[in-house]
Protein backbone atom coordinates (compact mmCIF):
# COMPACT_ATOMS: atom_id res chain seq x y z
CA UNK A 1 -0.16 -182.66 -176.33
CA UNK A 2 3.51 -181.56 -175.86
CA UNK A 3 4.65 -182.47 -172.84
CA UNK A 4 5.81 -179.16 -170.38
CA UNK A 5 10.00 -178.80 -170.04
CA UNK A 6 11.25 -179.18 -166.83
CA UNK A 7 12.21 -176.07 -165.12
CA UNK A 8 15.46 -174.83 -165.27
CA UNK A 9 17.20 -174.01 -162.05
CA UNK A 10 17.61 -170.56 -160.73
CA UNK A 11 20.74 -169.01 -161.67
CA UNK A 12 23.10 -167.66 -159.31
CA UNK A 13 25.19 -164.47 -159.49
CA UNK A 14 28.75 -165.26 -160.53
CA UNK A 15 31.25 -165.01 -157.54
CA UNK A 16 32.90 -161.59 -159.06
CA UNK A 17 29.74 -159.65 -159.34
CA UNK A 18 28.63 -160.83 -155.98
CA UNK A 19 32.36 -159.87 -154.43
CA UNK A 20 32.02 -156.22 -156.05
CA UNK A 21 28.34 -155.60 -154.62
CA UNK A 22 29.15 -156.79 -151.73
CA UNK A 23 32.22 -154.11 -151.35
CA UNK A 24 30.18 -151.88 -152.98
CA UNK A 25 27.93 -151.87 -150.28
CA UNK A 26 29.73 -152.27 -147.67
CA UNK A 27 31.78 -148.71 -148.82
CA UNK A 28 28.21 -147.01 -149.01
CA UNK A 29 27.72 -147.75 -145.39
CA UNK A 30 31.24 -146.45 -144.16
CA UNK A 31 31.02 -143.37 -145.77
CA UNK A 32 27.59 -143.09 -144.23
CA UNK A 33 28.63 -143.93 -140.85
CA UNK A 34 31.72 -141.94 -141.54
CA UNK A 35 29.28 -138.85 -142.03
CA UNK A 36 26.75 -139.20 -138.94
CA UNK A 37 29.96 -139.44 -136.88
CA UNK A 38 31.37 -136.25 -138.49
CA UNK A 39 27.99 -134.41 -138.14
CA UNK A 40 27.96 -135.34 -134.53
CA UNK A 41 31.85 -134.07 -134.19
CA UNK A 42 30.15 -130.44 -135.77
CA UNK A 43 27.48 -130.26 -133.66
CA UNK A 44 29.66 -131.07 -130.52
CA UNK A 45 32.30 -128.02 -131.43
CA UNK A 46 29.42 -125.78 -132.26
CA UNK A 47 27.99 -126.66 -129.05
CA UNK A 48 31.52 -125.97 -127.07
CA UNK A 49 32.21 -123.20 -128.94
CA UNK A 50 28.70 -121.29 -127.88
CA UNK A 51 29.63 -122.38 -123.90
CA UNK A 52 32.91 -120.84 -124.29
CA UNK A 53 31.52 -117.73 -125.52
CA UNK A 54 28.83 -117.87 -122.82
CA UNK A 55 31.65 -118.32 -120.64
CA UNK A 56 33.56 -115.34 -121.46
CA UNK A 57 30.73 -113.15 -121.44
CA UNK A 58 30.04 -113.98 -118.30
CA UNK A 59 33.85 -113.93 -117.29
CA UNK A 60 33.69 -109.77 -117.73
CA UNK A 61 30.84 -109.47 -114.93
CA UNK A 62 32.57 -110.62 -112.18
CA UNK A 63 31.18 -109.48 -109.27
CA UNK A 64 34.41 -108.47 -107.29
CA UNK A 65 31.98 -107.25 -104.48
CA UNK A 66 31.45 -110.64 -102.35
CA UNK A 67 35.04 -111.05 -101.79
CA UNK A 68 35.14 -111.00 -98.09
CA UNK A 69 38.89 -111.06 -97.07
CA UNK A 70 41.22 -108.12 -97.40
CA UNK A 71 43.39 -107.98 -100.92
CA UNK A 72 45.51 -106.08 -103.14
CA UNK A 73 44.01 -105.39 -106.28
CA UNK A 74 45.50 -105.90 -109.52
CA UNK A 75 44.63 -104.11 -112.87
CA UNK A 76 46.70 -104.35 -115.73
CA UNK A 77 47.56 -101.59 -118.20
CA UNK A 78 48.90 -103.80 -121.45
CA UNK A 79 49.69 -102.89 -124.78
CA UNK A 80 49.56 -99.33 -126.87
CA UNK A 81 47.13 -97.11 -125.35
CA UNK A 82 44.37 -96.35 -128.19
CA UNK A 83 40.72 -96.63 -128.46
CA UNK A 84 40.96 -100.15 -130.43
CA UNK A 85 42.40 -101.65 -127.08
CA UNK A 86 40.61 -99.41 -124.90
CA UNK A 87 43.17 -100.57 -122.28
CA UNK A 88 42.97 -96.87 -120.80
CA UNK A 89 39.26 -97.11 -120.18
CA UNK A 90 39.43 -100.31 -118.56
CA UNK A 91 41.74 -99.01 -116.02
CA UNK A 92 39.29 -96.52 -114.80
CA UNK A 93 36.35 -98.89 -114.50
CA UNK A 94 38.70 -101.50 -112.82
CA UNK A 95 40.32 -98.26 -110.21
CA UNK A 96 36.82 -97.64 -110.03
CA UNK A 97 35.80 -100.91 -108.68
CA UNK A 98 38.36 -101.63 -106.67
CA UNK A 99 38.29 -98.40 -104.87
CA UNK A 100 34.61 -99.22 -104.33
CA UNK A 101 35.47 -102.35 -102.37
CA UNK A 102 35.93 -102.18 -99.13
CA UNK A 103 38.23 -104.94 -98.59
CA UNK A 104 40.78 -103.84 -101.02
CA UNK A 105 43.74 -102.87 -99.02
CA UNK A 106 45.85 -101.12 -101.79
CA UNK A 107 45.74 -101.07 -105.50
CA UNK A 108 48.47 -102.23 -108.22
CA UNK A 109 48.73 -100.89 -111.53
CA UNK A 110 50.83 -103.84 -113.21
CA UNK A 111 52.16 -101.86 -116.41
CA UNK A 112 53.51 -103.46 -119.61
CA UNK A 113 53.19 -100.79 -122.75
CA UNK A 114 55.13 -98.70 -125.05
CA UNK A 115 52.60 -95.70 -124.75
CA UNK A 116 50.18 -94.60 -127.50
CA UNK A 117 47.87 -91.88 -127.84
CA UNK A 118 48.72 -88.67 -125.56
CA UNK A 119 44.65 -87.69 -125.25
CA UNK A 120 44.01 -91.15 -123.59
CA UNK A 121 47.05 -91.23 -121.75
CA UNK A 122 46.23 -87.28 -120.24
CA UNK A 123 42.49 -88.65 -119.67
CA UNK A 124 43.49 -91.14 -117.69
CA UNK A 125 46.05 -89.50 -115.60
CA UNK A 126 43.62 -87.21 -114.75
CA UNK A 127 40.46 -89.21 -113.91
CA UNK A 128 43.55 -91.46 -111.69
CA UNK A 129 44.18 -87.92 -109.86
CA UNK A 130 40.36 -87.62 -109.21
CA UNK A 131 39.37 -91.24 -107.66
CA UNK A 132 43.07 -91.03 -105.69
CA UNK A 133 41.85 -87.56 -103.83
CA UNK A 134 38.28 -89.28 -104.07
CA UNK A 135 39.89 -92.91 -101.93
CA UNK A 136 43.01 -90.93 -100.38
CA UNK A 137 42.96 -94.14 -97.52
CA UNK A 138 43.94 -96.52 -100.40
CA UNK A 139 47.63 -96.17 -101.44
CA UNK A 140 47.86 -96.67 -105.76
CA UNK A 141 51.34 -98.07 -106.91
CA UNK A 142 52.50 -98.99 -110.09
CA UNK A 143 54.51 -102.08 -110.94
CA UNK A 144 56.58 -102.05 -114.28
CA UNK A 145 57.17 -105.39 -116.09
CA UNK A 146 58.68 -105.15 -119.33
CA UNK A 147 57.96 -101.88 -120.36
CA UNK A 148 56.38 -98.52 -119.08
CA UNK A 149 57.42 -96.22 -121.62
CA UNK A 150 55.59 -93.03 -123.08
CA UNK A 151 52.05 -92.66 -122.39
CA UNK A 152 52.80 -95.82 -119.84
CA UNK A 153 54.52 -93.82 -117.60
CA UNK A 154 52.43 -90.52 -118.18
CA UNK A 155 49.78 -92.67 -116.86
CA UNK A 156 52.40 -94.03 -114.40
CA UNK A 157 53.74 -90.98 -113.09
CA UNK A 158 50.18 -90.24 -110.77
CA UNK A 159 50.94 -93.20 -108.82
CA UNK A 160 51.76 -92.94 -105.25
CA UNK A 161 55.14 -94.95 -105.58
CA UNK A 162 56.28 -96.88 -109.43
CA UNK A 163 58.25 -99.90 -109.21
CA UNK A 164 60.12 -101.82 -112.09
CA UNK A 165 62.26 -104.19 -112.24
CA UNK A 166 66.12 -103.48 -112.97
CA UNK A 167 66.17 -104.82 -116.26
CA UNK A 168 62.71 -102.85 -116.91
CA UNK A 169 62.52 -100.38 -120.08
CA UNK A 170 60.69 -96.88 -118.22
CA UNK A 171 60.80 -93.41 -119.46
CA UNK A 172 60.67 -92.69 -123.03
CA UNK A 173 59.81 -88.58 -121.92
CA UNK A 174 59.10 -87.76 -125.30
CA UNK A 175 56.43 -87.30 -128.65
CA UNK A 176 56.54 -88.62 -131.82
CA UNK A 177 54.62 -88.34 -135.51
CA UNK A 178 55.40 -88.83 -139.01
CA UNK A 179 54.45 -90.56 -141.88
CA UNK A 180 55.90 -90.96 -145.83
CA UNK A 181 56.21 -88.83 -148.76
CA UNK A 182 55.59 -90.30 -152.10
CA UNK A 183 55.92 -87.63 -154.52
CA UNK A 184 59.31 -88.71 -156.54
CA UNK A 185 57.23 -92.33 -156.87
CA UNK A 186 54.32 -89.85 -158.53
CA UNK A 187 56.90 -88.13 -160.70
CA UNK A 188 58.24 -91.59 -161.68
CA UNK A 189 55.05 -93.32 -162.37
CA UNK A 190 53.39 -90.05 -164.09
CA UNK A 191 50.32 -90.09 -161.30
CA UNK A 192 49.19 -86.05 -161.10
CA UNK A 193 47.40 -85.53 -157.78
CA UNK A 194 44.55 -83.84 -158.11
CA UNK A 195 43.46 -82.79 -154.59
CA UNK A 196 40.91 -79.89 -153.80
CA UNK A 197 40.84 -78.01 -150.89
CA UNK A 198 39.46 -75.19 -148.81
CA UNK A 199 42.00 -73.91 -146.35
CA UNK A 200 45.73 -73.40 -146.68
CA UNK A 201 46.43 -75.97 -144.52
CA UNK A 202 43.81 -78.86 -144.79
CA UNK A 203 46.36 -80.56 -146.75
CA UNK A 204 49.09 -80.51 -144.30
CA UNK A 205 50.65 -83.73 -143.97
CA UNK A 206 49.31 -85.54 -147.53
CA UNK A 207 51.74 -88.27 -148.48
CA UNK A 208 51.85 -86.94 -152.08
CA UNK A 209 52.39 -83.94 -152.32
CA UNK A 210 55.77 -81.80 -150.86
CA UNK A 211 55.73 -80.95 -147.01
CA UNK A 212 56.70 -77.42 -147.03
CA UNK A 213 59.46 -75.38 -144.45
CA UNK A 214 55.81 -73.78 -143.07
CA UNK A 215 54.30 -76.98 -142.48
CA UNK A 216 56.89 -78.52 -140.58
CA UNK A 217 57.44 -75.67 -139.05
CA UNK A 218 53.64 -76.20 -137.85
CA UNK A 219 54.19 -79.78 -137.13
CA UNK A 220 57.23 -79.22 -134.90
CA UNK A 221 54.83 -76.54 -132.82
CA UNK A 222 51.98 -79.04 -132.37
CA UNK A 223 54.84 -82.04 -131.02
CA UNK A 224 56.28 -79.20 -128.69
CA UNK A 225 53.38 -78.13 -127.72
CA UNK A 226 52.51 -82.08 -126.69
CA UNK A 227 55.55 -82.50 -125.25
CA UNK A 228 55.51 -79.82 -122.66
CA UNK A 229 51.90 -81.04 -121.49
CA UNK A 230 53.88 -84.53 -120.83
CA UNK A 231 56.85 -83.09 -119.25
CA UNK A 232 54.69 -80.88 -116.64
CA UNK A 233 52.31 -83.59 -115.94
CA UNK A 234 55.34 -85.69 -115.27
CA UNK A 235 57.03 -82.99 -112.71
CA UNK A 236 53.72 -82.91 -111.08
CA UNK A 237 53.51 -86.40 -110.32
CA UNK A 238 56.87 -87.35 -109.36
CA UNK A 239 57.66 -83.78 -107.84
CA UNK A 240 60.94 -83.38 -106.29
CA UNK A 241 61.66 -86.73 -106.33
CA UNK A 242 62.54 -86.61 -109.89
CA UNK A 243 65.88 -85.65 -110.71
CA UNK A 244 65.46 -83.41 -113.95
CA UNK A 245 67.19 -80.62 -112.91
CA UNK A 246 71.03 -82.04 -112.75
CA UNK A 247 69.64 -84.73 -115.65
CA UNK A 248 68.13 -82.54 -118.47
CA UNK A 249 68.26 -85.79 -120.87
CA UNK A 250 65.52 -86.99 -118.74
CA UNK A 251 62.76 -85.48 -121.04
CA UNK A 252 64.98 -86.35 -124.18
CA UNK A 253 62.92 -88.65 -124.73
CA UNK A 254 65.48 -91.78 -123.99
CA UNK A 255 64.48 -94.60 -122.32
CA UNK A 256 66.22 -96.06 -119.39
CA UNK A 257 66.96 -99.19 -117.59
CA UNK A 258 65.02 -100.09 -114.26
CA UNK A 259 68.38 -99.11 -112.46
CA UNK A 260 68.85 -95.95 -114.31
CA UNK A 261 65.79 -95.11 -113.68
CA UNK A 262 65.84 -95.46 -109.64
CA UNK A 263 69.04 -93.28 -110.31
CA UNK A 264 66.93 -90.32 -111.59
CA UNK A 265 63.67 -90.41 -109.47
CA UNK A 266 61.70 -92.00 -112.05
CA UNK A 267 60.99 -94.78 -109.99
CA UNK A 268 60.96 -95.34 -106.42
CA UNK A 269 62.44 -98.73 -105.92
CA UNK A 270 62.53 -102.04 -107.08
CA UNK A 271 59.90 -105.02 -107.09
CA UNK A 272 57.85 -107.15 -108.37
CA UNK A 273 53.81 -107.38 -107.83
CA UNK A 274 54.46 -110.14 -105.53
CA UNK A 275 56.97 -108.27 -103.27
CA UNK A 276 54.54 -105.41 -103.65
CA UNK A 277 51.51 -106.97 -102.03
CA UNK A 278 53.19 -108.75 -99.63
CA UNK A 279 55.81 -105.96 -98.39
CA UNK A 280 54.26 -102.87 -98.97
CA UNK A 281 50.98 -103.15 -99.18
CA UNK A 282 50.79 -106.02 -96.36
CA UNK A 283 47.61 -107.82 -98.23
CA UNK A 284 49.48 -111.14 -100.37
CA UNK A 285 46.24 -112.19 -101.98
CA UNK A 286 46.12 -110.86 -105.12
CA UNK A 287 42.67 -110.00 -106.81
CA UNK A 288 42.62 -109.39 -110.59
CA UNK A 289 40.04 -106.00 -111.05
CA UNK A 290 41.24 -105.83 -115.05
CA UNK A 291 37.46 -105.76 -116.88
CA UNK A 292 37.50 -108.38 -119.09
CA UNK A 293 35.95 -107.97 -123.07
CA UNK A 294 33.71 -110.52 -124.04
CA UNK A 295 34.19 -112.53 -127.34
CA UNK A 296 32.15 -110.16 -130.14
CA UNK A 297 34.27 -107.08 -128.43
CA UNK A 298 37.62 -108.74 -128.75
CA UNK A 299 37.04 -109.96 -132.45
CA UNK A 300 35.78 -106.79 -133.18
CA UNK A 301 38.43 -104.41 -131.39
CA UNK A 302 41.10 -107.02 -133.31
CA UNK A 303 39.27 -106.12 -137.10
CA UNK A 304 39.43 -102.92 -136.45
CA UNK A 305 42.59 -102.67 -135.56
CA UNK A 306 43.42 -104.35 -138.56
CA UNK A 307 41.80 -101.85 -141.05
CA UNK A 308 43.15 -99.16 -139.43
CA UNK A 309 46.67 -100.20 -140.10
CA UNK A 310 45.83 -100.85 -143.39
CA UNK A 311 44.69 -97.60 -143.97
CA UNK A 312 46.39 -95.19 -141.86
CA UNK A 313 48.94 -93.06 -144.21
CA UNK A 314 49.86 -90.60 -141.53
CA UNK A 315 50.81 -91.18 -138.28
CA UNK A 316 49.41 -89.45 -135.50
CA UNK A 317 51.30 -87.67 -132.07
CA UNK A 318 51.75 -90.41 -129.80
CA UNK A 319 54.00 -91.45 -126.75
């Protein structure tokens, strides 16, 4: 009978191989760890983000209504006046519930835009004219910033009393279109248009093809035309406190310091919405009445304003 070998001891992983698992490891579980922590850091933004929104959304229902102590209220008219703003439409509704408050002592229109389009601007001043006979109690006053030019101060001119500050841009009495013509490009390139119409002047104003003396002619009718509706809206507004009669150049469509403009009647005095409240209106509390968007609106109103820059070849009458 052979007699059984003794066992041989167990052998034991060399010291390298059980350095590199051991590393090998350990990186497995840092990038794990690494990656709950990052999931957490996801979930936590997506989480803030949603409460902001919520926020916001809630932000544009204030309810301006419980405020129990007199104010001023404050509604700011920023930016060009189009529908992708829709800065002209938020005016009304914040006029509108301001003058529905009885504890608003007076209301400030705080203006800061270069104008825009001269529909929205003429809507406005007229639904303006209708709540001021509507609230005749509450005086309306407009405070220029940085600019109230063009459609700003059509808007403006309905006020009860426009302030700016000296170095303030106001005025800007005036209407302006154009756009480009590409047609020595075509000739250059070889591109034939090939455009089909029905109507002699459907095509008026197309980038590639020749304007003619008929079409400008037509152009120059329709900016008039504009223009007159500004300059008589204006007149009515400001009456005879506007100097246009000695100052012609007033409707020129220049724009004019805050101190120029005092000199002419196209404001009343100087000041600030501080100075405003306090001194005129005698109510220092200050209650902002601007409607605010909430977050789909604003990304929305900001892509579409986008595109439309993008694709807009002609520009369209504006102040």
């Amino acid at each position: 009978m052979n007699p059984t070998p003794p066992a041989l001891p167990p052998q034991q992983p060399d010291s390298w191989e059980r350095s590199m698992l051991e590393k090998l490891l350990m990186q497995v579980y840092q990038e794990q760890r690494r990656e709950r922590m990052w999931r957490w850091i996801r979930r936590l933004v997506w989480v803030l983000l949603l409460l902001l929104i919520f926020a916001m959304m809630l932000g544009g229902n204030r309810d301006l209504s419980r405020l129990k102590s007199e104010h001023t209220a404050v509604i700011n008219l920023a930016g060009v006046i189009d529908s992708y703003n829709d800065n002209a439409a938020k005016l009304i509704e914040g006029l509108e519930n301001a003058y529905a408050n009885p504890k608003v002592k007076g209301i400030i229109i705080r203006a800061d835009s270069p104008g825009g389009s001269p529909v929205i601007s003429d809507t406005a001043f007229v639904e303006i004219q209708r709540l001021k006979k509507e609230h005749a109690d509450i005086p309306l006053y407009v405070v220029t910033e940085d600019v109230c030019a063009s459609g700003c101060y059509y808007i403006a001119a309905v006020a009860d009393k426009i302030y700016a500050n000296r170095a303030s841009m106001v005025g800007s009495i005036g209407v302006i279109g154009g756009g480009f013509g590409m047609t020595e490009i075509m000739d250059k390139l070889g591109i034939e248009r090939r455009l089909k119409t029905a109507g002699k002047y459907k095509a008026m104003g197309d980038p590639f093809r020749p304007e003619t003396a008929e079409e400008n002619a037509i152009w120059q009718e329709m900016l008039d035309d504009i223009h007159g509706q500004f300059i008589e809206a204006v007149k009515q507004g400001r009456g005879e406190r506007l100097l246009w009669q000695q100052n012609p150049d007033v409707f020129s469509g220049r724009v004019y310091t805050g101190t120029e403009a005092k000199k002419l009647g196209l404001i009343d005095d100087f000041g600030s919405i501080y100075s405003v409240s306090r001194d005129v209106i005698g109510a220092k509390d200050m209650v902002d009445y601007t409607p605010q968007d909430d977050f789909s609106k604003t990304l929305g109103r900001r892509f579409g304003a986008q595109i439309k820059q993008g694709l807009n070849t002609l520009t369209a009458p504006s102040w």
